[in-house]
N, C-alpha and C. Protein backbone atom coordinates (compact mmCIF):
# COMPACT_ATOMS: atom_id res chain seq x y z
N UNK A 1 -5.71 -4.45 23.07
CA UNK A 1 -4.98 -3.26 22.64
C UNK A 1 -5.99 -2.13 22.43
N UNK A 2 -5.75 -0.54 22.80
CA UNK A 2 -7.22 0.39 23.06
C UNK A 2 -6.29 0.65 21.40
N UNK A 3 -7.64 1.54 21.43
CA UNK A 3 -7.12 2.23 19.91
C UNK A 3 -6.58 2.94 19.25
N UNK A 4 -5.89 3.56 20.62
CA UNK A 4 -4.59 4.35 20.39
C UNK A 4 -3.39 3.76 20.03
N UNK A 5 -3.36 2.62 20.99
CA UNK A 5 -2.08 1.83 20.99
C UNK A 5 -2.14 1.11 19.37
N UNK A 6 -2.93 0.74 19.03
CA UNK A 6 -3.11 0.03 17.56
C UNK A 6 -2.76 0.93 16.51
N UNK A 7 -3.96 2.38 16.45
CA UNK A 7 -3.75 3.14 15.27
C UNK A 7 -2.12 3.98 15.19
N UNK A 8 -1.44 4.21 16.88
CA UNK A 8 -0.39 4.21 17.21
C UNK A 8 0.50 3.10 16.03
N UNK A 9 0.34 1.85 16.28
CA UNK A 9 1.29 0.34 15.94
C UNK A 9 1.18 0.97 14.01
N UNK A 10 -0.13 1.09 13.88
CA UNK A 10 -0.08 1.01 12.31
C UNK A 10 0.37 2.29 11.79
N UNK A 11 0.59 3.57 12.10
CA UNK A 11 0.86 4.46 11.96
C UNK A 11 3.12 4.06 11.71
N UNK A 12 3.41 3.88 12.89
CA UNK A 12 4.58 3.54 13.22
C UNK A 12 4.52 2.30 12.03
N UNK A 13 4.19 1.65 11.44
CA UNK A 13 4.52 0.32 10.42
C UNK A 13 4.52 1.02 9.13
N UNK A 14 3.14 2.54 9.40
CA UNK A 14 3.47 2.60 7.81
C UNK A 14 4.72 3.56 7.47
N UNK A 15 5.10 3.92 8.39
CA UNK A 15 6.40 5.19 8.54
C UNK A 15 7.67 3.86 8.21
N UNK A 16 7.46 3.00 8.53
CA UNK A 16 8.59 1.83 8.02
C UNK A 16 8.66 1.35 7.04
N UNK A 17 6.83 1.26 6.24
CA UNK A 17 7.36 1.24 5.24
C UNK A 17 7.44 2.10 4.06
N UNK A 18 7.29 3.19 4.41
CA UNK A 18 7.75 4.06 3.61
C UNK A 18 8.86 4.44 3.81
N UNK A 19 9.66 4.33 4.97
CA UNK A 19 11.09 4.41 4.28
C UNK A 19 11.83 3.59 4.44
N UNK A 20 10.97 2.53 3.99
CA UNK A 20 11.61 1.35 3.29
C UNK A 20 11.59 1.58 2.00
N UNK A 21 10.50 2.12 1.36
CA UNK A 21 10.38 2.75 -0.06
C UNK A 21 11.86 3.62 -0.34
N UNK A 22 11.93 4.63 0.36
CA UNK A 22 13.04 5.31 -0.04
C UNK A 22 14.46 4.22 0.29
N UNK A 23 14.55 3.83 0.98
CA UNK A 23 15.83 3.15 0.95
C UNK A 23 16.13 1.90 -0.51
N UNK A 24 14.70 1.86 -0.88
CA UNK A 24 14.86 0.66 -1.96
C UNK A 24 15.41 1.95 -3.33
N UNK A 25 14.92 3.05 -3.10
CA UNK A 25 14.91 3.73 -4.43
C UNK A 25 16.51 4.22 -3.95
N UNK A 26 16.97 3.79 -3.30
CA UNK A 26 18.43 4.45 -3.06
C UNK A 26 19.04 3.39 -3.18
N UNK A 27 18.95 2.42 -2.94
CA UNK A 27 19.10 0.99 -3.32
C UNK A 27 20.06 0.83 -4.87
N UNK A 28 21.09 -0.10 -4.93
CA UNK A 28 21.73 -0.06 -6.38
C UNK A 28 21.13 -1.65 -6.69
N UNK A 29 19.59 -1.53 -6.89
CA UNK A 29 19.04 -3.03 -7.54
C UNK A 29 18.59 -2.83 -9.00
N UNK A 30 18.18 -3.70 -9.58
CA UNK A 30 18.09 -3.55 -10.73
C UNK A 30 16.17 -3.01 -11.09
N UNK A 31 16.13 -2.38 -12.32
CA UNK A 31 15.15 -1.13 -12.02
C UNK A 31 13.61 -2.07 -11.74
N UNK A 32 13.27 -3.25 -12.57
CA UNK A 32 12.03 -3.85 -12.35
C UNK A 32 12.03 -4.78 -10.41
N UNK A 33 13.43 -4.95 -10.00
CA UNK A 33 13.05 -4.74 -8.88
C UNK A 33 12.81 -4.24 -7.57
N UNK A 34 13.28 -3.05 -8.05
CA UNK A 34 12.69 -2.24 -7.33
C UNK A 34 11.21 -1.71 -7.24
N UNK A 35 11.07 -1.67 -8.55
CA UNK A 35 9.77 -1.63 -8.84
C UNK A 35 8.90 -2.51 -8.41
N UNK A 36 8.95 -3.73 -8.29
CA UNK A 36 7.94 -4.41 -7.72
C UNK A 36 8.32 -4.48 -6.16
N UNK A 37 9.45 -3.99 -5.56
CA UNK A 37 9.18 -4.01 -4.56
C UNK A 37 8.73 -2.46 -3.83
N UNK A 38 8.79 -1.38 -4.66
CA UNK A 38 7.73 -0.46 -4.22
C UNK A 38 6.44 -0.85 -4.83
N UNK A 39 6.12 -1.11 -5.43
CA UNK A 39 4.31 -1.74 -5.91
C UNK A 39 3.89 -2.42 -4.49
N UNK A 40 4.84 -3.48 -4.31
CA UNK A 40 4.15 -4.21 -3.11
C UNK A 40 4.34 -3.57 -2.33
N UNK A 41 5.26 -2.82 -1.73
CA UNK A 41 5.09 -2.24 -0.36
C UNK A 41 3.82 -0.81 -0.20
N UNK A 42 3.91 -0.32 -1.47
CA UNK A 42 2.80 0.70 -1.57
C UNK A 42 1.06 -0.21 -1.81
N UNK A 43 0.90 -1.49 -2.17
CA UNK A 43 -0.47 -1.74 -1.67
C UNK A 43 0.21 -2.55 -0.68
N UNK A 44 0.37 -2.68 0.21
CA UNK A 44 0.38 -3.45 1.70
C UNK A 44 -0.25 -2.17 2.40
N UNK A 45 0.57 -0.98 2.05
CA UNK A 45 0.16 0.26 3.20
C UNK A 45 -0.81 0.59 2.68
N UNK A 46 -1.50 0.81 1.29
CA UNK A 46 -3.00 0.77 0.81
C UNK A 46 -3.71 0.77 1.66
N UNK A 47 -3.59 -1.20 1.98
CA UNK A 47 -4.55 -1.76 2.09
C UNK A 47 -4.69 -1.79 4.41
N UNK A 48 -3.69 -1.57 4.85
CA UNK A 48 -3.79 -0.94 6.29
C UNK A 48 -4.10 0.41 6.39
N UNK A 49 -4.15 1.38 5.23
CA UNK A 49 -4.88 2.96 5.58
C UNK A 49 -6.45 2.89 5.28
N UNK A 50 -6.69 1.78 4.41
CA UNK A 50 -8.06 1.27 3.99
C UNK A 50 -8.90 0.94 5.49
N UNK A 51 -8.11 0.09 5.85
CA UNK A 51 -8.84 -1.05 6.47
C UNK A 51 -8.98 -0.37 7.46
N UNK A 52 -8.00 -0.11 8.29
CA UNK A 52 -8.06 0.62 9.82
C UNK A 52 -8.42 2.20 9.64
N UNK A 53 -7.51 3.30 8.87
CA UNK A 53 -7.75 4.27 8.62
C UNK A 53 -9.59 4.81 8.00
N UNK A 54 -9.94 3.82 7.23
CA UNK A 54 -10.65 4.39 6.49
C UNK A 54 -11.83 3.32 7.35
N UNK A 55 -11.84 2.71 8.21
CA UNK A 55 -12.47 1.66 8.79
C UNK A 55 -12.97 0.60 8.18
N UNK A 56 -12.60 0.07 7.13
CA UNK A 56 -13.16 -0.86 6.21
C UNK A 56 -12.96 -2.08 7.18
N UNK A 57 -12.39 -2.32 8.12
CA UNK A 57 -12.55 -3.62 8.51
C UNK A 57 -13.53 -3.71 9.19
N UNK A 58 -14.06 -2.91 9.73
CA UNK A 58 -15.60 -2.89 10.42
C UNK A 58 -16.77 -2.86 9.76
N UNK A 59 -16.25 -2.69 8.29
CA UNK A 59 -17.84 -2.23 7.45
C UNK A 59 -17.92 -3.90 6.65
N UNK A 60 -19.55 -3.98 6.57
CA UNK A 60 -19.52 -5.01 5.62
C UNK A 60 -18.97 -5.77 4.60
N UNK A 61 -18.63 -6.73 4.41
CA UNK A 61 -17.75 -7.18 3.10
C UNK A 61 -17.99 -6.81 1.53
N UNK A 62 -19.39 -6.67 1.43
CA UNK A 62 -19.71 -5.87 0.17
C UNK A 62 -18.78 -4.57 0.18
N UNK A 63 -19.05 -3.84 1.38
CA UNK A 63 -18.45 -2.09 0.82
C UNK A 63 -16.87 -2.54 0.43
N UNK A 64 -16.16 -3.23 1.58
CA UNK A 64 -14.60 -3.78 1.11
C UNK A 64 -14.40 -4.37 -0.31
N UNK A 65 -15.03 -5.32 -0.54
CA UNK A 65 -14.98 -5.51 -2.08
C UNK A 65 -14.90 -4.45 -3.14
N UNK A 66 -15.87 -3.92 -2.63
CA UNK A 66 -16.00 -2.52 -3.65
C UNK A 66 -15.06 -1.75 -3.74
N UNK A 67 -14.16 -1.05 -2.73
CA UNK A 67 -13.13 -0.73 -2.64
C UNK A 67 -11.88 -1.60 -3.11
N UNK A 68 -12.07 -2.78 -2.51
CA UNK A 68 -10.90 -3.91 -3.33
C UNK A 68 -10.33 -3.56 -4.43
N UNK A 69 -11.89 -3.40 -5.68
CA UNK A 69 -12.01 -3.88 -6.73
C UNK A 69 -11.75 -2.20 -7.00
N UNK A 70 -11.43 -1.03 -6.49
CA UNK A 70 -11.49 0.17 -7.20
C UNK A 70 -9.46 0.27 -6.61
N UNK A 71 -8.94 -0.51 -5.91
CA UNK A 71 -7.67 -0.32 -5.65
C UNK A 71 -6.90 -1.37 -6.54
N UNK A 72 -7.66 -2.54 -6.41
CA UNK A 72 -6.72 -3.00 -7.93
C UNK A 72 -6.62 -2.55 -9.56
N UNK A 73 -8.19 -1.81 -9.46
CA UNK A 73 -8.31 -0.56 -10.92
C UNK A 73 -6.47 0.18 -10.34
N UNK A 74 -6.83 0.71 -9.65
CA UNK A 74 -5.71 1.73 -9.35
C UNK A 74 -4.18 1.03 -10.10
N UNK A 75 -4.13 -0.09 -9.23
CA UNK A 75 -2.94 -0.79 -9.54
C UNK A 75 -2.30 -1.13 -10.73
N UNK A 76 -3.20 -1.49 -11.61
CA UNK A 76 -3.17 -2.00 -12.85
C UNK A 76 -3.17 -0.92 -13.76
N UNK A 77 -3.76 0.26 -13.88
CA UNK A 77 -3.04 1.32 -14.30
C UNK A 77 -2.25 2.39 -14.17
N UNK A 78 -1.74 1.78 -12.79
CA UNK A 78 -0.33 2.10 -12.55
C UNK A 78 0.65 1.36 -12.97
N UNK A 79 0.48 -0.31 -12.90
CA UNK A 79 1.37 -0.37 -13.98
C UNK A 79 1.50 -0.47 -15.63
N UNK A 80 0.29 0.18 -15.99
CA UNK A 80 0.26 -0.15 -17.41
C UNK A 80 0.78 1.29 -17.65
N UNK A 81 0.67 2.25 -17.05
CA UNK A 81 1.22 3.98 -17.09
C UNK A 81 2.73 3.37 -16.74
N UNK A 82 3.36 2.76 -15.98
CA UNK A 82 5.13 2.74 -15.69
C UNK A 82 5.44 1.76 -17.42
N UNK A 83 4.43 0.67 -17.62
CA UNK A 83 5.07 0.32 -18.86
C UNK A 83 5.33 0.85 -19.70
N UNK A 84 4.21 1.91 -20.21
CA UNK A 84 4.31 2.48 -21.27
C UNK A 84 5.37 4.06 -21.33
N UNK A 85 5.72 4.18 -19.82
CA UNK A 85 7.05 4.83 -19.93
C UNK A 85 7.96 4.66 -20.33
N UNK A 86 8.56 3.45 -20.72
CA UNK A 86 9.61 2.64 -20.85
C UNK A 86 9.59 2.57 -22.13
């Protein structure tokens, strides 16, 4: 696959799932699950704008870690900021 056709494929996946996001928030589910199912769908696409976008899959495993470990910071006070909304 050249790298059009790929950054093409992932481009087109993350447009799905983002409005998959909106269809969940339009969604009549109940509010924590929705919530975890935008959490997960927002690091899945994270972690494909990381990897391919930002080229982390080509760079050493140290630099990815490092980043790993600064996107699950992210995560975790994102949800400790939605708890303490509540």
């Amino acid at each position: 696959m050249t790298k059009t056709k790929l950054y093409t494929a992932i481009y087109v996946l993350l447009f799905v799932m983002a409005t998959a996001q909106v269809l969940v928030e339009f969604a009549n589910v109940p509010y924590w699950t929705g919530f975890a199912a935008i959490i997960a769908l927002s690091f899945v696409k994270a972690l494909f704008v990381a990897g391919y976008y930002q080229h982390l899959r080509y760079e050493p495993r140290s630099i990815a870690f490092v980043v790993l470990g600064g996107l699950l910071a992210a995560l975790a006070l994102t949800l400790a900021a939605s708890y303490s909304i509540l």
